[in-house]
PDB file of N, CA and C in Angstrom:
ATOM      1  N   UNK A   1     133.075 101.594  53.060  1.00  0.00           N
ATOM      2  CA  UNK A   1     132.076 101.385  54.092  1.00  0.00           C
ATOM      3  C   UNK A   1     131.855 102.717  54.802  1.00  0.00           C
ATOM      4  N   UNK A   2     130.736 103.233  54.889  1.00  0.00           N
ATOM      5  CA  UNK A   2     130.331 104.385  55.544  1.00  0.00           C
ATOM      6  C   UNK A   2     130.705 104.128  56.800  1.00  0.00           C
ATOM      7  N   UNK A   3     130.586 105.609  57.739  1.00  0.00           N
ATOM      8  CA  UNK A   3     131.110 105.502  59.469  1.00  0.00           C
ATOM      9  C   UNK A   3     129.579 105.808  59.901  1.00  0.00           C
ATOM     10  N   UNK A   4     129.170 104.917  61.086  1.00  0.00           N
ATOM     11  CA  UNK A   4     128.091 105.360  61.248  1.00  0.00           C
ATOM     12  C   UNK A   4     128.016 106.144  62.458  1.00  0.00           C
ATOM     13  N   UNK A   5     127.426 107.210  63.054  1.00  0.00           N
ATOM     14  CA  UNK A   5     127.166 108.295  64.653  1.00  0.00           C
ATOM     15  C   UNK A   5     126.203 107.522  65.015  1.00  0.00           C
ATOM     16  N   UNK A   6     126.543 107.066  66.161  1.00  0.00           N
ATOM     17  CA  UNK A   6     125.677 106.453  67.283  1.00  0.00           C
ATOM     18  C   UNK A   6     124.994 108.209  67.757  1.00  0.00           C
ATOM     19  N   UNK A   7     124.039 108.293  67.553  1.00  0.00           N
ATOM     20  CA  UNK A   7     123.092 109.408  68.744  1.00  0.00           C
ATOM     21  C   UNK A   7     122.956 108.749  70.011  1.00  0.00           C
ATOM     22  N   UNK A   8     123.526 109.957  71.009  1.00  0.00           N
ATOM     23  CA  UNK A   8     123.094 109.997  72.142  1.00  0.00           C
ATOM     24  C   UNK A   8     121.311 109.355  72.474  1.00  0.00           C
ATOM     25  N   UNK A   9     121.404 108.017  73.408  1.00  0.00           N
ATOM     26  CA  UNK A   9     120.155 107.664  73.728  1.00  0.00           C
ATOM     27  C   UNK A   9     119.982 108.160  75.228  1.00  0.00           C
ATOM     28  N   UNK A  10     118.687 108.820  75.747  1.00  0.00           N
ATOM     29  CA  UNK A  10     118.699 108.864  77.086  1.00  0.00           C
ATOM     30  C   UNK A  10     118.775 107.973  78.170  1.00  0.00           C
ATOM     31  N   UNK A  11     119.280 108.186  78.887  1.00  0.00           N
ATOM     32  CA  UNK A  11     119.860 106.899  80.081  1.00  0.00           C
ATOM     33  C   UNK A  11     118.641 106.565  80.678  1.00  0.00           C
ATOM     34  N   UNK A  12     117.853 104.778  80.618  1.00  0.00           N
ATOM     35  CA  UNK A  12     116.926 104.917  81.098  1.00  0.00           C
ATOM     36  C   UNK A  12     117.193 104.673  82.928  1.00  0.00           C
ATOM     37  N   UNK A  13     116.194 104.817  83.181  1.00  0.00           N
ATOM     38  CA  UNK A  13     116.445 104.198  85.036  1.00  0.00           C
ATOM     39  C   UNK A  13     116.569 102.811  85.068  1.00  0.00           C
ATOM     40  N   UNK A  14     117.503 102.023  85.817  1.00  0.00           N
ATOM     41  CA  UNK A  14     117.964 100.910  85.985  1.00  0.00           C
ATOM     42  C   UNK A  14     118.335 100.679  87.348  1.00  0.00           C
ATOM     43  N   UNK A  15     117.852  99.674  87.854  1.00  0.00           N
ATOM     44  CA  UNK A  15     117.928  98.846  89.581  1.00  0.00           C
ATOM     45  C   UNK A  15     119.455  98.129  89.493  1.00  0.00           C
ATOM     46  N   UNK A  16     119.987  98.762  90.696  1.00  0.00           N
ATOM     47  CA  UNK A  16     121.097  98.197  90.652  1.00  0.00           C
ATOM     48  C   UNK A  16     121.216  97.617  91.788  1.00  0.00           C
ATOM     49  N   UNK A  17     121.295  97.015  92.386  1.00  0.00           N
ATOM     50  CA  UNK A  17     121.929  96.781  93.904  1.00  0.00           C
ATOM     51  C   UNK A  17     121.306  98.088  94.965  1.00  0.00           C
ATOM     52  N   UNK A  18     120.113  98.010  94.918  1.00  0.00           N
ATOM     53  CA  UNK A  18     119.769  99.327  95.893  1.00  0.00           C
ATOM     54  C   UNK A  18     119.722 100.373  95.154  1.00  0.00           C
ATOM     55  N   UNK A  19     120.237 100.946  94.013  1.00  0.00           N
ATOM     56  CA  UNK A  19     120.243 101.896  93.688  1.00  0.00           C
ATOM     57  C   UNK A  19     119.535 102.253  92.533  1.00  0.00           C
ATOM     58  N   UNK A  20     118.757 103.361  92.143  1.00  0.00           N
ATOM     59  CA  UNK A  20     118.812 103.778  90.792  1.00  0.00           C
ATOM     60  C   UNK A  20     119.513 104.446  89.759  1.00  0.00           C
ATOM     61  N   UNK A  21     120.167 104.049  88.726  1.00  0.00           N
ATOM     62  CA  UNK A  21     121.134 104.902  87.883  1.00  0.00           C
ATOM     63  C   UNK A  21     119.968 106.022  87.229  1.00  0.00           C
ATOM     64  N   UNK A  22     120.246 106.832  86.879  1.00  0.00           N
ATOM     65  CA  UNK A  22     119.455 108.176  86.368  1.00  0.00           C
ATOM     66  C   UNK A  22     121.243 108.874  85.669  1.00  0.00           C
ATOM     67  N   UNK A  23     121.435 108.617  84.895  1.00  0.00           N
ATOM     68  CA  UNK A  23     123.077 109.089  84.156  1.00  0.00           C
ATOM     69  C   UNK A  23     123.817 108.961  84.546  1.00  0.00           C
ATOM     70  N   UNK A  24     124.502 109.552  84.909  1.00  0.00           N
ATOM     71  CA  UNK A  24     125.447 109.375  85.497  1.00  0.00           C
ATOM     72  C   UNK A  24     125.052 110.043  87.209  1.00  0.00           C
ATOM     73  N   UNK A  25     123.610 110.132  87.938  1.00  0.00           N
ATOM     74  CA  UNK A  25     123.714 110.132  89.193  1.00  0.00           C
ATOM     75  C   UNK A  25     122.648 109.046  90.160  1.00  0.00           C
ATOM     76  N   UNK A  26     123.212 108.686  91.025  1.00  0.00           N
ATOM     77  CA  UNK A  26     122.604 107.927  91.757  1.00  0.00           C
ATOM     78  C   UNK A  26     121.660 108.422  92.918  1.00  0.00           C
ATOM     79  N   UNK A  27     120.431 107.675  92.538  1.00  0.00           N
ATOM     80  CA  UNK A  27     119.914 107.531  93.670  1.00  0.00           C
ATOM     81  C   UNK A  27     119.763 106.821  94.761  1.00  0.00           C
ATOM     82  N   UNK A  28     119.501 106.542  95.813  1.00  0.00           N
ATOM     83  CA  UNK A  28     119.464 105.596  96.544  1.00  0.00           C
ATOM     84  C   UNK A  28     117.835 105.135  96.647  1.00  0.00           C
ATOM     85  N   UNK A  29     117.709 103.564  96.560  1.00  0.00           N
ATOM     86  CA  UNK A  29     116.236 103.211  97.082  1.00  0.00           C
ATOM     87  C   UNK A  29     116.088 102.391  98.059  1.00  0.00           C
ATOM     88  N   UNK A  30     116.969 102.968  99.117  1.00  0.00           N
ATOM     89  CA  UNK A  30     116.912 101.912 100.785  1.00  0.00           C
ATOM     90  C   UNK A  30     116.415 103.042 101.261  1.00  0.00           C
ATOM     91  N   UNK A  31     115.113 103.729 101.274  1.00  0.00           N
ATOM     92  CA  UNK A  31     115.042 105.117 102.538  1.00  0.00           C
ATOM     93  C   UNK A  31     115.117 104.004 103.804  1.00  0.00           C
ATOM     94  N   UNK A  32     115.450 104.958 104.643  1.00  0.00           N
ATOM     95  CA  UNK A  32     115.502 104.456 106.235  1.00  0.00           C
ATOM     96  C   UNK A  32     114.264 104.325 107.033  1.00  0.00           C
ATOM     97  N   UNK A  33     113.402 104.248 106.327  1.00  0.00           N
ATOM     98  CA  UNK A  33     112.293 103.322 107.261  1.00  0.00           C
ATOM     99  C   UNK A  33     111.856 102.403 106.654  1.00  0.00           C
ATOM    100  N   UNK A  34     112.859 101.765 105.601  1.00  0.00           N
ATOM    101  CA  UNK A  34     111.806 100.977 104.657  1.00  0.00           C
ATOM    102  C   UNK A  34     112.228  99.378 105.733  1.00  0.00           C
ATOM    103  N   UNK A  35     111.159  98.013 106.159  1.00  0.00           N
ATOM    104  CA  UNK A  35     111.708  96.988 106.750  1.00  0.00           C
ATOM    105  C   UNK A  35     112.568  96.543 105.137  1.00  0.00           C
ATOM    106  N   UNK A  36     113.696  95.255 106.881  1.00  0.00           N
ATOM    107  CA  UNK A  36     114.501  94.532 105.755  1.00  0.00           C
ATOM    108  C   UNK A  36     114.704  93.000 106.493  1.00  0.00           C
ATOM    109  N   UNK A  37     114.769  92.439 106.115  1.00  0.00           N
ATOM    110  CA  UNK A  37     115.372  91.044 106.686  1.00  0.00           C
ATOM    111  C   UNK A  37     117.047  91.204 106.998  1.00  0.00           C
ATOM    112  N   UNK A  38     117.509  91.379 108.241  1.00  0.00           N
ATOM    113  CA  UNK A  38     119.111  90.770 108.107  1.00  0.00           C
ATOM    114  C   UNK A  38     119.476  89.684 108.645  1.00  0.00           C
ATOM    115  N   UNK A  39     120.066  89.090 107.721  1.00  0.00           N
ATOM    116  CA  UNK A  39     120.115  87.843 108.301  1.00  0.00           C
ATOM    117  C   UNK A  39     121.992  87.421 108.736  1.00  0.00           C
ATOM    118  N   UNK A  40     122.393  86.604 109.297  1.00  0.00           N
ATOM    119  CA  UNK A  40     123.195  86.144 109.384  1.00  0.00           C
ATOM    120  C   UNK A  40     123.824  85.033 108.889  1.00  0.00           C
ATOM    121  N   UNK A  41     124.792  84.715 107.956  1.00  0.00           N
ATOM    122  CA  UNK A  41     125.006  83.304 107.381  1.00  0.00           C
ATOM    123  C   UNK A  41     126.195  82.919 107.560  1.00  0.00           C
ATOM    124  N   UNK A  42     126.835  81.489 108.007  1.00  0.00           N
ATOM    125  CA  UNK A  42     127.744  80.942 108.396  1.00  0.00           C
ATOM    126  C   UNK A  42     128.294  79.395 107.646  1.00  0.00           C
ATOM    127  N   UNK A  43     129.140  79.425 107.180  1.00  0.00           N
ATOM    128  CA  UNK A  43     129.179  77.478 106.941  1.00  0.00           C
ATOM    129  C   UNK A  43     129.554  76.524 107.918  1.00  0.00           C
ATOM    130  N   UNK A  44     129.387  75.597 107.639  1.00  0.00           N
ATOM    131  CA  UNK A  44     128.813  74.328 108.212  1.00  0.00           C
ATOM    132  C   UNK A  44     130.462  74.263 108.742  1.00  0.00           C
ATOM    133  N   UNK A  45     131.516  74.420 108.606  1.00  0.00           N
ATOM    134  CA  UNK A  45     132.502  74.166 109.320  1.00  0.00           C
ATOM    135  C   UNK A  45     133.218  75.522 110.290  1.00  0.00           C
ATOM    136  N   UNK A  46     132.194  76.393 110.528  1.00  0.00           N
ATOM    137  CA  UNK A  46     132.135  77.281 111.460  1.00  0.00           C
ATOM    138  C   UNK A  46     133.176  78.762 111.075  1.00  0.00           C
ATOM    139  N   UNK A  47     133.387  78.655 109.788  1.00  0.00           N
ATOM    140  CA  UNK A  47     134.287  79.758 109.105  1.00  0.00           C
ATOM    141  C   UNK A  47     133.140  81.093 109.104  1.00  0.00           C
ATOM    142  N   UNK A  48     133.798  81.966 108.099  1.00  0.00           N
ATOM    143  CA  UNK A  48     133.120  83.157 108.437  1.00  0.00           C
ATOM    144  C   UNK A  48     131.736  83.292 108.399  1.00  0.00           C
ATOM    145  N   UNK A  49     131.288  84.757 108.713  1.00  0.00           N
ATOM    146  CA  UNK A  49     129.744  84.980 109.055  1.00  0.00           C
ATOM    147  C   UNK A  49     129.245  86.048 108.394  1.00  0.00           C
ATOM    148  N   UNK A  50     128.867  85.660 107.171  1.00  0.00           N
ATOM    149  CA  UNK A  50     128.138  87.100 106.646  1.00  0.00           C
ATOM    150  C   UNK A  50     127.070  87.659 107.314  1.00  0.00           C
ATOM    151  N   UNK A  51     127.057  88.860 106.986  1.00  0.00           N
ATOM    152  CA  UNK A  51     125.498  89.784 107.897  1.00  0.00           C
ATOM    153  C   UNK A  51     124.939  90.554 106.356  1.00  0.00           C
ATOM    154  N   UNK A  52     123.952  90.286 106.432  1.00  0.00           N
ATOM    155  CA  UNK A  52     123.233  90.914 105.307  1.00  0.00           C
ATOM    156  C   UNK A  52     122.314  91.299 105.136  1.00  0.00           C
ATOM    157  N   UNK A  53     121.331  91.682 104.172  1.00  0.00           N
ATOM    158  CA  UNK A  53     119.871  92.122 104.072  1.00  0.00           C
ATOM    159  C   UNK A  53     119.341  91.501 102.799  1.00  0.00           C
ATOM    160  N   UNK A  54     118.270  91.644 102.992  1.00  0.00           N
ATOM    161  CA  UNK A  54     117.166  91.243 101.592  1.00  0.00           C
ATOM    162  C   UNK A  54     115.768  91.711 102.030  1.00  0.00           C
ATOM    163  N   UNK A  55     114.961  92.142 101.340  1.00  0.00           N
ATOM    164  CA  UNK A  55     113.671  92.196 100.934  1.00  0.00           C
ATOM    165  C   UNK A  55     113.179  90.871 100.846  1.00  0.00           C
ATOM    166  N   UNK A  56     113.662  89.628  99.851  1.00  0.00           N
ATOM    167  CA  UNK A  56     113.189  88.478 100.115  1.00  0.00           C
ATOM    168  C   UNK A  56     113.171  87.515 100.968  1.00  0.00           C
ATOM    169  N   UNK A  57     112.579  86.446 100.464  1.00  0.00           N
ATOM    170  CA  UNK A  57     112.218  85.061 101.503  1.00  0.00           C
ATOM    171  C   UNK A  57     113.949  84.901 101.846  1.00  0.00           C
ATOM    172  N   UNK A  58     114.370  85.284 103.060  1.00  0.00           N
ATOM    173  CA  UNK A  58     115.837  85.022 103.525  1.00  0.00           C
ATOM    174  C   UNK A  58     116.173  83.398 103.122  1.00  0.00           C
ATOM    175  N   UNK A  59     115.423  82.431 103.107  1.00  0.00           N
ATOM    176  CA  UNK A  59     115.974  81.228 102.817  1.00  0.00           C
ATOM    177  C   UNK A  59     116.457  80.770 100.993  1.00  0.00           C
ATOM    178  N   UNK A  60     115.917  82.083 100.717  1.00  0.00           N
ATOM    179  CA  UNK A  60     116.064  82.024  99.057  1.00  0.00           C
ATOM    180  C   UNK A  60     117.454  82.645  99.252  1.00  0.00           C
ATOM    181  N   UNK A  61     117.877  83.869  99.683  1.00  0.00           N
ATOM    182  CA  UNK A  61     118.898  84.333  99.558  1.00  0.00           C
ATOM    183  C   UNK A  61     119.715  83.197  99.919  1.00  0.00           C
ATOM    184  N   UNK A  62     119.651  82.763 100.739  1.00  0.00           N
ATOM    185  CA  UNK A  62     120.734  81.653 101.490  1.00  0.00           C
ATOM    186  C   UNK A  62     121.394  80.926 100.392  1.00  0.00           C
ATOM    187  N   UNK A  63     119.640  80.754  99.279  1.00  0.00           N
ATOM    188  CA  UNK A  63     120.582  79.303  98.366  1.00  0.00           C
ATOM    189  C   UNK A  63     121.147  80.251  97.106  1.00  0.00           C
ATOM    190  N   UNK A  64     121.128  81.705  97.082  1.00  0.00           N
ATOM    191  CA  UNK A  64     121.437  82.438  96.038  1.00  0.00           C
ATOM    192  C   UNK A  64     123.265  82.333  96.460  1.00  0.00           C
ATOM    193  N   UNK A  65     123.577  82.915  98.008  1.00  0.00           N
ATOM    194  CA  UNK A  65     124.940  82.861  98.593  1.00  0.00           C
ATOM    195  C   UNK A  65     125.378  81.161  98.243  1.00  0.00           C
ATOM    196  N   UNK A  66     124.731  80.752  98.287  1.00  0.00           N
ATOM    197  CA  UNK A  66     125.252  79.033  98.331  1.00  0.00           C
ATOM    198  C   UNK A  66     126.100  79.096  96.610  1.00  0.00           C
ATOM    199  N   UNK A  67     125.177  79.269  95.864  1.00  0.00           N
ATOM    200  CA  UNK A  67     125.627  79.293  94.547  1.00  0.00           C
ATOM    201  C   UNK A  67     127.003  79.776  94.226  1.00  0.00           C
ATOM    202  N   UNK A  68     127.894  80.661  95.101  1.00  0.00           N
ATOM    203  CA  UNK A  68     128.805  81.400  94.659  1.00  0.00           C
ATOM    204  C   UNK A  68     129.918  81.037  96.118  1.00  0.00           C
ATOM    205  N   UNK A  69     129.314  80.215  96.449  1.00  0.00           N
ATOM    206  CA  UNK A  69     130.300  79.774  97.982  1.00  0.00           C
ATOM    207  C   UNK A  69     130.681  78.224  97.906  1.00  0.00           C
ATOM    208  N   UNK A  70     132.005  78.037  97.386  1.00  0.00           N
ATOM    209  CA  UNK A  70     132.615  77.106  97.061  1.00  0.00           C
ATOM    210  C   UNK A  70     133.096  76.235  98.636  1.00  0.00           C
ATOM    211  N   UNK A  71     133.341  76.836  99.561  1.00  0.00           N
ATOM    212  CA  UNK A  71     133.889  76.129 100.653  1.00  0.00           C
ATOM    213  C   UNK A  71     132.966  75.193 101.668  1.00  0.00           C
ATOM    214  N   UNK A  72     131.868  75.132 101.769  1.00  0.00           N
ATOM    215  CA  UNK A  72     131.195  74.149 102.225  1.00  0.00           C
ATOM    216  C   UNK A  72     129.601  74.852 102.221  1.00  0.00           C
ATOM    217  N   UNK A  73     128.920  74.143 103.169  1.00  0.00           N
ATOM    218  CA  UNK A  73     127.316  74.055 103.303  1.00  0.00           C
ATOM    219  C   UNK A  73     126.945  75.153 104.030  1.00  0.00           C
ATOM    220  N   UNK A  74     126.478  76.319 103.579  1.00  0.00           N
ATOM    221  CA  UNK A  74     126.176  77.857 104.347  1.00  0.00           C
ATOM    222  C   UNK A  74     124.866  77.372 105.049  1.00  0.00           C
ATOM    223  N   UNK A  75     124.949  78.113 106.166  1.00  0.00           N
ATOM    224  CA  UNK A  75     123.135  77.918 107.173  1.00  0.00           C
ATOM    225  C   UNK A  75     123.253  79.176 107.524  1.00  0.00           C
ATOM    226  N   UNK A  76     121.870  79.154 107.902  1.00  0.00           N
ATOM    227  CA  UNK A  76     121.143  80.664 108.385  1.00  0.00           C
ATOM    228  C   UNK A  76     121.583  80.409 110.097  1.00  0.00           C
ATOM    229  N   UNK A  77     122.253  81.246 110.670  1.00  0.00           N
ATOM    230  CA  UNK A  77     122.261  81.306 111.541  1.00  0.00           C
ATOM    231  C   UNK A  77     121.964  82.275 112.520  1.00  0.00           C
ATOM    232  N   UNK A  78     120.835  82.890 112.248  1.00  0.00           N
ATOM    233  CA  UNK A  78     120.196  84.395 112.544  1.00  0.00           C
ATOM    234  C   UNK A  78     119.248  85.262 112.006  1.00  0.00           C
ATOM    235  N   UNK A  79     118.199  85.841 112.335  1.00  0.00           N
ATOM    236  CA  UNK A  79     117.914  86.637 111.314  1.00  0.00           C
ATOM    237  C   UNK A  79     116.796  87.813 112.715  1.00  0.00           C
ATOM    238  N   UNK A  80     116.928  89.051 111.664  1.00  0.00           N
ATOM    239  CA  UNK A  80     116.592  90.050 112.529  1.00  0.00           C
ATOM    240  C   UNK A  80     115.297  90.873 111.646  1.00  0.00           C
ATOM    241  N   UNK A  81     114.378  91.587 112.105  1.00  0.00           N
ATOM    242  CA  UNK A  81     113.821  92.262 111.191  1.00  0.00           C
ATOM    243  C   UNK A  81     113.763  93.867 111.342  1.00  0.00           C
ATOM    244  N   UNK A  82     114.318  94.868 110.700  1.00  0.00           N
ATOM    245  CA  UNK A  82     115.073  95.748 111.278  1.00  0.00           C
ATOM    246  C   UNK A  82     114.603  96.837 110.111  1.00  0.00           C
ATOM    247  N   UNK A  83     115.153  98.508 110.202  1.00  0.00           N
ATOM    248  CA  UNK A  83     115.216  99.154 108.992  1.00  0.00           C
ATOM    249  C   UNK A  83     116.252  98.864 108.380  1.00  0.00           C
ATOM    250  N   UNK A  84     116.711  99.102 107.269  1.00  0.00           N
ATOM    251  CA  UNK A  84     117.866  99.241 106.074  1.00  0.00           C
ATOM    252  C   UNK A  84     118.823  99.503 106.881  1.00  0.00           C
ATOM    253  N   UNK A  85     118.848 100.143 107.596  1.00  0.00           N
ATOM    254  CA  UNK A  85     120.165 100.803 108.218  1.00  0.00           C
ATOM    255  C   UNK A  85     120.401 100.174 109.315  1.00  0.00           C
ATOM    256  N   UNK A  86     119.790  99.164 109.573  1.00  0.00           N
ATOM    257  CA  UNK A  86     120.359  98.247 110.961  1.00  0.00           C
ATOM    258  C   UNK A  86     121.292  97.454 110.662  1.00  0.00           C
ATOM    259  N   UNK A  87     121.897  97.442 109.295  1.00  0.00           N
ATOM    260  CA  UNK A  87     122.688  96.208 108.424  1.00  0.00           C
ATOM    261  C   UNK A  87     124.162  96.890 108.791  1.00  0.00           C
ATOM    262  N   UNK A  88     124.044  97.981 108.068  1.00  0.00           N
ATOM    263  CA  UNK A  88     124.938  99.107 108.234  1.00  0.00           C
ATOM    264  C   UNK A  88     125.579  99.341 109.585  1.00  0.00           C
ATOM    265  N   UNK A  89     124.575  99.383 110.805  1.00  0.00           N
ATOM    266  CA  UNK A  89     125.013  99.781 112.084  1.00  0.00           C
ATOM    267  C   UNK A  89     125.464  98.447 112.728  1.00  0.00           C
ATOM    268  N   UNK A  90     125.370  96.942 111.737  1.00  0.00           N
ATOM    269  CA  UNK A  90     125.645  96.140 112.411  1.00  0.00           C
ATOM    270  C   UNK A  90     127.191  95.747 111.777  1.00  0.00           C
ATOM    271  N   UNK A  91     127.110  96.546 110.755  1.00  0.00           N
ATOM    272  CA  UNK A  91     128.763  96.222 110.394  1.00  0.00           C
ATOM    273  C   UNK A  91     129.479  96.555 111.026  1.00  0.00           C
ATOM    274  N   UNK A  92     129.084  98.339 111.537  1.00  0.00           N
ATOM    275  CA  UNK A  92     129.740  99.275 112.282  1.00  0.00           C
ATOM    276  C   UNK A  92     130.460  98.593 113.710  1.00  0.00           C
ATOM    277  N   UNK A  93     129.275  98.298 114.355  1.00  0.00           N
ATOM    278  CA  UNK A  93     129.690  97.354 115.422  1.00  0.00           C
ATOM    279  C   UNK A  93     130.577  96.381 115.591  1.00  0.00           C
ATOM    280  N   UNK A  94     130.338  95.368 114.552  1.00  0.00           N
ATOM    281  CA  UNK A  94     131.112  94.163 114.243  1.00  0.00           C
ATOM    282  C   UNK A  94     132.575  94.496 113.587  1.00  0.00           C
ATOM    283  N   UNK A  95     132.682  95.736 113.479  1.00  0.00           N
ATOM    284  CA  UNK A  95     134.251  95.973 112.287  1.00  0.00           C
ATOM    285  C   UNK A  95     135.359  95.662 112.999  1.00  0.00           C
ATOM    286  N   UNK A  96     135.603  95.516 114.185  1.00  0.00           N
ATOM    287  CA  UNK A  96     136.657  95.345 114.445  1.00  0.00           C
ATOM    288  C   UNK A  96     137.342  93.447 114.153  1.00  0.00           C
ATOM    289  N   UNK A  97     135.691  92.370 113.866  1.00  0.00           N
ATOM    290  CA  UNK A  97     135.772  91.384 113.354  1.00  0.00           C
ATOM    291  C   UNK A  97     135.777  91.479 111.698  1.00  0.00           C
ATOM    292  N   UNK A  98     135.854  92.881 111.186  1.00  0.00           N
ATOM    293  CA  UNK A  98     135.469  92.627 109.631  1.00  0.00           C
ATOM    294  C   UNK A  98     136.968  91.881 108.928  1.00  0.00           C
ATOM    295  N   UNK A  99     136.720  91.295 107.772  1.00  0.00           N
ATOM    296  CA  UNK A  99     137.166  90.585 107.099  1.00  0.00           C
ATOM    297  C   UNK A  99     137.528  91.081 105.891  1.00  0.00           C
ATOM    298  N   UNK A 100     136.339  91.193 104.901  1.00  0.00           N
ATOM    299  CA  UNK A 100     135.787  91.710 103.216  1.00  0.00           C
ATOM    300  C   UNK A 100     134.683  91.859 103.094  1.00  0.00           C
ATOM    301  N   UNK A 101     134.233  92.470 102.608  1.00  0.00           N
ATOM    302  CA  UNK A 101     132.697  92.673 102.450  1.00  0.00           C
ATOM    303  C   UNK A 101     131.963  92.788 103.119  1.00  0.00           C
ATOM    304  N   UNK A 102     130.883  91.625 103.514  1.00  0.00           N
ATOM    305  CA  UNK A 102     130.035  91.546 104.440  1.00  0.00           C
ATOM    306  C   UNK A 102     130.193  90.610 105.341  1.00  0.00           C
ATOM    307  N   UNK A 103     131.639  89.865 105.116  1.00  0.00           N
ATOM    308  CA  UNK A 103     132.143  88.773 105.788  1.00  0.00           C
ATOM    309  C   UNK A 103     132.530  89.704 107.009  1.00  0.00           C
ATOM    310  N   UNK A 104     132.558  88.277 108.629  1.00  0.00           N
ATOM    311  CA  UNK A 104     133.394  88.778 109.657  1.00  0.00           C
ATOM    312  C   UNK A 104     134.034  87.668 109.916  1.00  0.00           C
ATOM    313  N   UNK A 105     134.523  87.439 111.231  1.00  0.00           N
ATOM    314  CA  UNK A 105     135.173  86.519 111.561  1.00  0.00           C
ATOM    315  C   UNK A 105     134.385  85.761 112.715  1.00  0.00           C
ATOM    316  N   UNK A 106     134.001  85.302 113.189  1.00  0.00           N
ATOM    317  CA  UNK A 106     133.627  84.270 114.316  1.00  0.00           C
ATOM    318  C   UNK A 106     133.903  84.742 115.852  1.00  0.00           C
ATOM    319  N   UNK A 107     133.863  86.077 115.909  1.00  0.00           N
ATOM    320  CA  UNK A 107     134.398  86.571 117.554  1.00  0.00           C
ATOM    321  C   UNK A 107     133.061  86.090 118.228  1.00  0.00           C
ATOM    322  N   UNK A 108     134.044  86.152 119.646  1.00  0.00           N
ATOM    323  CA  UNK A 108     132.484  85.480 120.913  1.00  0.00           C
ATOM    324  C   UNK A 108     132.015  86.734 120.720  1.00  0.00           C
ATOM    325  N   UNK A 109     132.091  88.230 120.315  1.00  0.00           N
ATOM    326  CA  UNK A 109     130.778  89.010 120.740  1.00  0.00           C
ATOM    327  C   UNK A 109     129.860  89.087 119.540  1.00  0.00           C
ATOM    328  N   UNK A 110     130.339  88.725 118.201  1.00  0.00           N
ATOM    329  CA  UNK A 110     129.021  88.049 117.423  1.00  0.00           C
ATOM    330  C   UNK A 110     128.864  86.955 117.611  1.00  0.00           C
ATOM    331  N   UNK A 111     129.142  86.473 117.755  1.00  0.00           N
ATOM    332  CA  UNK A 111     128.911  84.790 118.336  1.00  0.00           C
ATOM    333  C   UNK A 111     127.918  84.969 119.197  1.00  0.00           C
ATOM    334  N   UNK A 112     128.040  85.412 120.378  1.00  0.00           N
ATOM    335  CA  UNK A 112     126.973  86.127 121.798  1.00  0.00           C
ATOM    336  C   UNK A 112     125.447  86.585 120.846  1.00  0.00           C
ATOM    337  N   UNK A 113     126.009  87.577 120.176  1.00  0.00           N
ATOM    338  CA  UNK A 113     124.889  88.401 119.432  1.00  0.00           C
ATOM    339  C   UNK A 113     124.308  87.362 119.223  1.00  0.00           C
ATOM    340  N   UNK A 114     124.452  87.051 118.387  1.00  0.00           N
ATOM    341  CA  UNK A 114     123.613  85.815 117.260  1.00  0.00           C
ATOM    342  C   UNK A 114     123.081  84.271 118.221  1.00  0.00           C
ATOM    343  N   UNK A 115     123.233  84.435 119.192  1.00  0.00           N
ATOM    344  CA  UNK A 115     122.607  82.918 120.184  1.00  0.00           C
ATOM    345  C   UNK A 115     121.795  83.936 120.872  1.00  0.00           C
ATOM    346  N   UNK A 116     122.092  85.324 121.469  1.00  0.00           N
ATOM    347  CA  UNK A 116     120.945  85.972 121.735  1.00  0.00           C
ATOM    348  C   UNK A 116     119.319  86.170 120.855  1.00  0.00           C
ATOM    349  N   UNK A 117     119.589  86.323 119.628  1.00  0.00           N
ATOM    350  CA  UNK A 117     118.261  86.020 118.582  1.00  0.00           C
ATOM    351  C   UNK A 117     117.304  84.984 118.824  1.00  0.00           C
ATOM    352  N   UNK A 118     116.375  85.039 118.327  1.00  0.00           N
ATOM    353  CA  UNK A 118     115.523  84.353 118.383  1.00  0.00           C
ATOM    354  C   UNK A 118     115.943  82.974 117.649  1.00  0.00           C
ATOM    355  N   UNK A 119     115.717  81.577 117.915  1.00  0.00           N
ATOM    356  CA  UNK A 119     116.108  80.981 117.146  1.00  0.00           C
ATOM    357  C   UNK A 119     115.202  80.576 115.455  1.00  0.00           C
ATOM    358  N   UNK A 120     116.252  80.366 114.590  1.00  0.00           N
ATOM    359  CA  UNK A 120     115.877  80.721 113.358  1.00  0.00           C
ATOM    360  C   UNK A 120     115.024  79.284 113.281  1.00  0.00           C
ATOM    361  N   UNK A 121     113.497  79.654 112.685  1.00  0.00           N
ATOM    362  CA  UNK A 121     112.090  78.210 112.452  1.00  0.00           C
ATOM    363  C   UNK A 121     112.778  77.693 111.519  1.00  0.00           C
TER     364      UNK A 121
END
């Protein structure tokens, strides 16, 4: 059986999570004035509180998080309309409640935050 050489193919551009791959370097495609939805999400038995972003209909994301959240019934409990980087500055803030990820914990000063918002239609 012959060996066959794979040739080098050029790396095409690919959307990743915000980013564009271009080879091995990344670009970023959140510039800082672009709007974003952040929203806030919580389950139904008052456990943690993700803070997040999307470009889309935030109630779609909700049922995208639902899909992969085994512990009960997630609700929107917030939502802000902000640049890219208001997500970021809201982690910053909140870190001393951070958890994992984009999870926090339930402190009264996000707690406060989030009844200050507008309430979610």
């Amino acid at each position: 059986m012959a060996t066959r050489v794979l040739e080098p193919v050029p790396y095409p551009r690919t959307r990743l999570r915000g980013v564009h791959l271009i080879g091995n370097r990344v670009e970023d495609l959140d510039p800082p004035n672009r709007e974003w939805f952040v929203y806030f999400v919580q389950d139904d038995r008052g456990g943690p509180i993700k803070i997040g972003k999307t470009q889309a209909e935030v109630r779609w994301r909700c049922v995208d998080l639902q899909i992969g959240y085994p512990f009960g019934e997630l609700r929107l409990v917030g939502v802000m309309v902000g640049l890219g980087s208001l997500e970021k500055e809201l982690h910053q803030t909140f870190a001393p409640l951070w958890m994992r990820g984009e999870w926090f914990r339930p402190g009264e000063e996000l707690l406060n935050f989030i009844a200050a918002l507008p309430e979610v239609p």
